[in-house]
C-alpha atoms as a PDB file:
ATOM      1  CA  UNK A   1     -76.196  -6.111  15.282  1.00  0.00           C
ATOM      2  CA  UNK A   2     -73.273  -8.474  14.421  1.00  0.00           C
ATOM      3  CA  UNK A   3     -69.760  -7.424  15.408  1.00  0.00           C
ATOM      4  CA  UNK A   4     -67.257  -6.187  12.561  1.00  0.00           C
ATOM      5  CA  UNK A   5     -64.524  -7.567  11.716  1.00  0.00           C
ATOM      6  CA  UNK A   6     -61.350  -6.021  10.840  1.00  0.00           C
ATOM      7  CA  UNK A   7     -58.596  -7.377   8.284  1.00  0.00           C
ATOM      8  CA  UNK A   8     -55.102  -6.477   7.975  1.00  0.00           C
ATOM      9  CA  UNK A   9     -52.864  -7.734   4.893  1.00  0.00           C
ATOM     10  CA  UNK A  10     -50.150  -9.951   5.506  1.00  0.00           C
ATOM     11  CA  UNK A  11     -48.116 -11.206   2.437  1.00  0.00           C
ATOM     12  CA  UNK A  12     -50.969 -10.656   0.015  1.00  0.00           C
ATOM     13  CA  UNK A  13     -53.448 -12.244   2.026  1.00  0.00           C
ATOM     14  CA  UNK A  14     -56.124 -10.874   4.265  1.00  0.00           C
ATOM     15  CA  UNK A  15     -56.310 -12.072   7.952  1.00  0.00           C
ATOM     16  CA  UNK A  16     -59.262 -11.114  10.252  1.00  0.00           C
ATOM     17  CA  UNK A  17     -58.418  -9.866  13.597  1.00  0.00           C
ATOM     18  CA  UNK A  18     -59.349  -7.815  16.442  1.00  0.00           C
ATOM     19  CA  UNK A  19     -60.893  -4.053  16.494  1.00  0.00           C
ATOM     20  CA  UNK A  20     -57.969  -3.011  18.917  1.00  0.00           C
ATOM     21  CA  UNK A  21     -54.899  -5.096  16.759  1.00  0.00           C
ATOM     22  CA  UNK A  22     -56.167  -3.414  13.579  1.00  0.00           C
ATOM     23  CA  UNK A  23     -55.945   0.071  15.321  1.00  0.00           C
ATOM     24  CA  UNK A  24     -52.985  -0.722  16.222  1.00  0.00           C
ATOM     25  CA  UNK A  25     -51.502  -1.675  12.777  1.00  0.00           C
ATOM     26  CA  UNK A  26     -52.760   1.692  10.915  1.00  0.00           C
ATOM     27  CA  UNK A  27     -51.134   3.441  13.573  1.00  0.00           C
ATOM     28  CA  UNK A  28     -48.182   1.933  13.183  1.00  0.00           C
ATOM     29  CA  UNK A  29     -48.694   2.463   9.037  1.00  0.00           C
ATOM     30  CA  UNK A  30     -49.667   6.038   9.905  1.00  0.00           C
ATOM     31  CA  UNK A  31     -46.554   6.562  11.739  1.00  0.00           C
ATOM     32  CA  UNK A  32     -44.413   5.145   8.588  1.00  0.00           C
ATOM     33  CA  UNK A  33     -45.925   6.884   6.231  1.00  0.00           C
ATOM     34  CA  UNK A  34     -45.463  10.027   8.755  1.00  0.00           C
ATOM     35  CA  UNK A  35     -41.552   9.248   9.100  1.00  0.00           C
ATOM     36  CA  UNK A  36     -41.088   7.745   5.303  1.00  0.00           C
ATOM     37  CA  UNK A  37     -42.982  10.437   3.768  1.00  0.00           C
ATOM     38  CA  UNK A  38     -43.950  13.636   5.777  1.00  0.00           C
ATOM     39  CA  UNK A  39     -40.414  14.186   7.448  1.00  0.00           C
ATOM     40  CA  UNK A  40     -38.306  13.736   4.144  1.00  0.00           C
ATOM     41  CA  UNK A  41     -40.236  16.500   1.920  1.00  0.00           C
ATOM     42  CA  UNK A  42     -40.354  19.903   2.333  1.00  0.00           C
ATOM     43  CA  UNK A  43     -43.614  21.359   2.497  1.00  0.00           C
ATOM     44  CA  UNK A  44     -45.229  25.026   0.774  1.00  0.00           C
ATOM     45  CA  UNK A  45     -47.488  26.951   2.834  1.00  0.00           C
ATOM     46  CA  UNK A  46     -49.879  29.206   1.500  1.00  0.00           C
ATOM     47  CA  UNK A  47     -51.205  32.089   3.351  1.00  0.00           C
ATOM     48  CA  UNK A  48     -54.331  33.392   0.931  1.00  0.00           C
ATOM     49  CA  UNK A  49     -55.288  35.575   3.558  1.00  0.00           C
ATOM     50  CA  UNK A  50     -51.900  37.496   3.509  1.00  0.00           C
ATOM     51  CA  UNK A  51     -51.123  36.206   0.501  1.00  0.00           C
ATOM     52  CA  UNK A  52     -47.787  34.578   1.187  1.00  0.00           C
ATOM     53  CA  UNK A  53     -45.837  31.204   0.601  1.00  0.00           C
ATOM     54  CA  UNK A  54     -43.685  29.890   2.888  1.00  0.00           C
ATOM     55  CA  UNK A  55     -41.635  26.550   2.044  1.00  0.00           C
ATOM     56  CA  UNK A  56     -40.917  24.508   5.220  1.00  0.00           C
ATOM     57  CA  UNK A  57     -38.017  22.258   4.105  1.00  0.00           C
ATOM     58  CA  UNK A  58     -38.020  18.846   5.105  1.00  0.00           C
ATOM     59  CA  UNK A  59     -36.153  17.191   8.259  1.00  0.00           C
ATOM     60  CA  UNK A  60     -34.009  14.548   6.468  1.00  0.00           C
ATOM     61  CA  UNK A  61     -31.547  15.653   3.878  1.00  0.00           C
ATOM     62  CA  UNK A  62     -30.144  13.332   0.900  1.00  0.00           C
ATOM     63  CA  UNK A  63     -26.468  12.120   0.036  1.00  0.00           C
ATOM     64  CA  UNK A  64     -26.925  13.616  -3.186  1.00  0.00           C
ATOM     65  CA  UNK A  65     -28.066  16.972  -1.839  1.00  0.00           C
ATOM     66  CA  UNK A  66     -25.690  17.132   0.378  1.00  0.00           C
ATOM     67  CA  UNK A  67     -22.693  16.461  -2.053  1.00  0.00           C
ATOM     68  CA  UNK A  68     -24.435  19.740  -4.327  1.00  0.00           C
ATOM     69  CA  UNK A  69     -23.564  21.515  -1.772  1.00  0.00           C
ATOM     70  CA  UNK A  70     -20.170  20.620  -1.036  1.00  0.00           C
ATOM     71  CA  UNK A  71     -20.430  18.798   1.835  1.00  0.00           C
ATOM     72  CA  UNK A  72     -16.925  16.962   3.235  1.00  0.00           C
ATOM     73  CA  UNK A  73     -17.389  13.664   4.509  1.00  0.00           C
ATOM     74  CA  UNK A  74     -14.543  11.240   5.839  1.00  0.00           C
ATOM     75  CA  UNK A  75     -13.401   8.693   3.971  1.00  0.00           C
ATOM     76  CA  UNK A  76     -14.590   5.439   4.469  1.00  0.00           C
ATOM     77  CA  UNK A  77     -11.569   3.909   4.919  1.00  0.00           C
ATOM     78  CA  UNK A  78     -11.083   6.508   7.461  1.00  0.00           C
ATOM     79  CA  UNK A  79     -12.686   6.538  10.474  1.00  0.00           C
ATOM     80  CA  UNK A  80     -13.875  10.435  12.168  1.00  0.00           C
ATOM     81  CA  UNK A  81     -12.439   9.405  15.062  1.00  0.00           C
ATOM     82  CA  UNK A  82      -8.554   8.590  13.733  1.00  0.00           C
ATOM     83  CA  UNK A  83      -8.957  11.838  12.062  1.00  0.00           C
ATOM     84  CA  UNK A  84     -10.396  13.702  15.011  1.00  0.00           C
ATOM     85  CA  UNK A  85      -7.163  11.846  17.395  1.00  0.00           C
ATOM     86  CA  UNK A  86      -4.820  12.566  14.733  1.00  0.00           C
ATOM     87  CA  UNK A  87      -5.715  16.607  14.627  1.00  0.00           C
ATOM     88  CA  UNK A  88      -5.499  16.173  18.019  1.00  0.00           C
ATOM     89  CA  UNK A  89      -2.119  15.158  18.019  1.00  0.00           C
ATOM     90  CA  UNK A  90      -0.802  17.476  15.257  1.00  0.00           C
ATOM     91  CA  UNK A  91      -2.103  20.231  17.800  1.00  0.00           C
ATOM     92  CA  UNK A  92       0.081  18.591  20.773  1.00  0.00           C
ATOM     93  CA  UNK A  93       2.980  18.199  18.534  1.00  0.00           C
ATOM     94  CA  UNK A  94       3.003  22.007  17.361  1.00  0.00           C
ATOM     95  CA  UNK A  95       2.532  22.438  20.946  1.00  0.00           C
ATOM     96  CA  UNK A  96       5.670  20.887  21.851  1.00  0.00           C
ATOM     97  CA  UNK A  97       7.696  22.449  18.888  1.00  0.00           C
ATOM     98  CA  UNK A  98       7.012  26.099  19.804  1.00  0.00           C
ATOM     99  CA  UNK A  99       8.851  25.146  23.671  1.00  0.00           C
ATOM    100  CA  UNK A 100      11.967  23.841  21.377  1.00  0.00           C
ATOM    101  CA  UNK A 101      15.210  26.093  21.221  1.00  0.00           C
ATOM    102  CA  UNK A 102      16.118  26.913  17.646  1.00  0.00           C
ATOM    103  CA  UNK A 103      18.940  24.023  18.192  1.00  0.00           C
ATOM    104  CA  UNK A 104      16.800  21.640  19.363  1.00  0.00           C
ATOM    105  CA  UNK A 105      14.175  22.084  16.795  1.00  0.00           C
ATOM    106  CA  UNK A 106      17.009  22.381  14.314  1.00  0.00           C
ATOM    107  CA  UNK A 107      17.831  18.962  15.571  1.00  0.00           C
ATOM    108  CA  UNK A 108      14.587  17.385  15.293  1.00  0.00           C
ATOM    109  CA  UNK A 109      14.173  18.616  11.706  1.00  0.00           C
ATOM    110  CA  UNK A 110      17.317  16.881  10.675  1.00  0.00           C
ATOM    111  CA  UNK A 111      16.460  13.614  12.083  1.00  0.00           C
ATOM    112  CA  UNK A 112      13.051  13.349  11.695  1.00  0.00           C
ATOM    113  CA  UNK A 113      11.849  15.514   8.654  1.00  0.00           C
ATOM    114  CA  UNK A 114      14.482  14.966   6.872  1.00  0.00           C
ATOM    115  CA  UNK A 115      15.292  11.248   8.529  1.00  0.00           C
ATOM    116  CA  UNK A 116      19.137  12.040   8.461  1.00  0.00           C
ATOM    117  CA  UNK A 117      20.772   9.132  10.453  1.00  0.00           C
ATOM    118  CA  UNK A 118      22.376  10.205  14.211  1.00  0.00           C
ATOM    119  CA  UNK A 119      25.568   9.732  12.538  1.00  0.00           C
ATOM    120  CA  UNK A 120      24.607  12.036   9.387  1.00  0.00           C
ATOM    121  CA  UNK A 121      23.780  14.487  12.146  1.00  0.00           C
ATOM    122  CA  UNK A 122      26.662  14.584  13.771  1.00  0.00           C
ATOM    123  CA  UNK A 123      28.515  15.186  11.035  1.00  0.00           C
ATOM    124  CA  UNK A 124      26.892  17.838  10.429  1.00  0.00           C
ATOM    125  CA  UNK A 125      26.865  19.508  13.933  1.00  0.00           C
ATOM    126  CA  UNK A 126      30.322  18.806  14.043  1.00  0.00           C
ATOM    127  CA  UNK A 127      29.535  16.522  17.582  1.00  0.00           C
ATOM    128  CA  UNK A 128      29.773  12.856  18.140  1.00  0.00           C
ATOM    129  CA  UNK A 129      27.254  10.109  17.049  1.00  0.00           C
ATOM    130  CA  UNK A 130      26.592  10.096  21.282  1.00  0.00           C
ATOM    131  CA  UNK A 131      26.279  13.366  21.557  1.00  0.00           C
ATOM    132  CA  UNK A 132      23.235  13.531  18.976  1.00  0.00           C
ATOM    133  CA  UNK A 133      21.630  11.145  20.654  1.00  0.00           C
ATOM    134  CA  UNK A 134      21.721  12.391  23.996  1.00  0.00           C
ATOM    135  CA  UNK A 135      20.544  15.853  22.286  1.00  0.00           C
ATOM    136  CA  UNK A 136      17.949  14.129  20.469  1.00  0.00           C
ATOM    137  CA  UNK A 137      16.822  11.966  24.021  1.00  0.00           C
ATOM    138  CA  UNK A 138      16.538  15.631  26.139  1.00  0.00           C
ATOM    139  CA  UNK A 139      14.118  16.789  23.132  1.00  0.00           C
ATOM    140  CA  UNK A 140      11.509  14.020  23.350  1.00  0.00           C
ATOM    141  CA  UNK A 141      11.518  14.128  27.279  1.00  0.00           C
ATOM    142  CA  UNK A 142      10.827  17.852  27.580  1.00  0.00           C
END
């Protein structure tokens, strides 16, 4: 009895090769068609016996489906990880502001909330220019 041959399709045209390469290539098809097809849609179940349907969703969700359900996503000019850092710091910096006397953190709002100059500052502390600054120095060490 001769031995069979096996073809696989290669851009459109037919190419005879070995038992064991062919196996190999419709497992490899199976195993697309497994991951393209199988994991992305849900599947319904029915039970006749206890007369029941079941619907197993699928493992891979869309964009689209996704945005329907109001989803957030970053930006993409925005990177997670600048937005993760930056929460990170606004968590630090409230931190710090809570261990602020009510001078000190009147301070800081002048002259960086409201970016009054040190002189603008002074005036209105009724202190010198030097004296802000200092004040202002002893805040962003502690």
């Amino acid at each position: 009895m001769p031995e069979k041959i096996f073809y696989i399709k290669v851009g459109g045209r037919k190419i005879a090769v070995s038992e064991e390469v062919y196996l190999e290539y419709r497992r490899s098809i199976d195993r697309e068609k497994y991951f393209m097809k199988d994991l992305k849609q849900g599947h319904v179940i029915v039970d006749q016996e206890n007369m029941t349907v079941s619907y197993i969703p699928g493992r891979e969700v869309s964009y689209e489906s996704l945005l329907e359900a109001d989803w957030d996503f970053p930006s993409a000019d925005r990177p997670a990880e600048d937005m993760l850092i930056k929460a990170q710091l606004m968590e630090k910096l409230e931190e710090a502001l809570h261990i602020l006397s009510d001078e000190e953190m009147e301070l800081i709002q002048e002259l960086f909330y409201l970016e009054r100059t040190e002189r603008e500052a002074a005036k209105l502390f009724q202190v010198s220019q030097n004296t802000v600054h200092y004040r202002k120095i002893r805040c962003w060490k502690s």
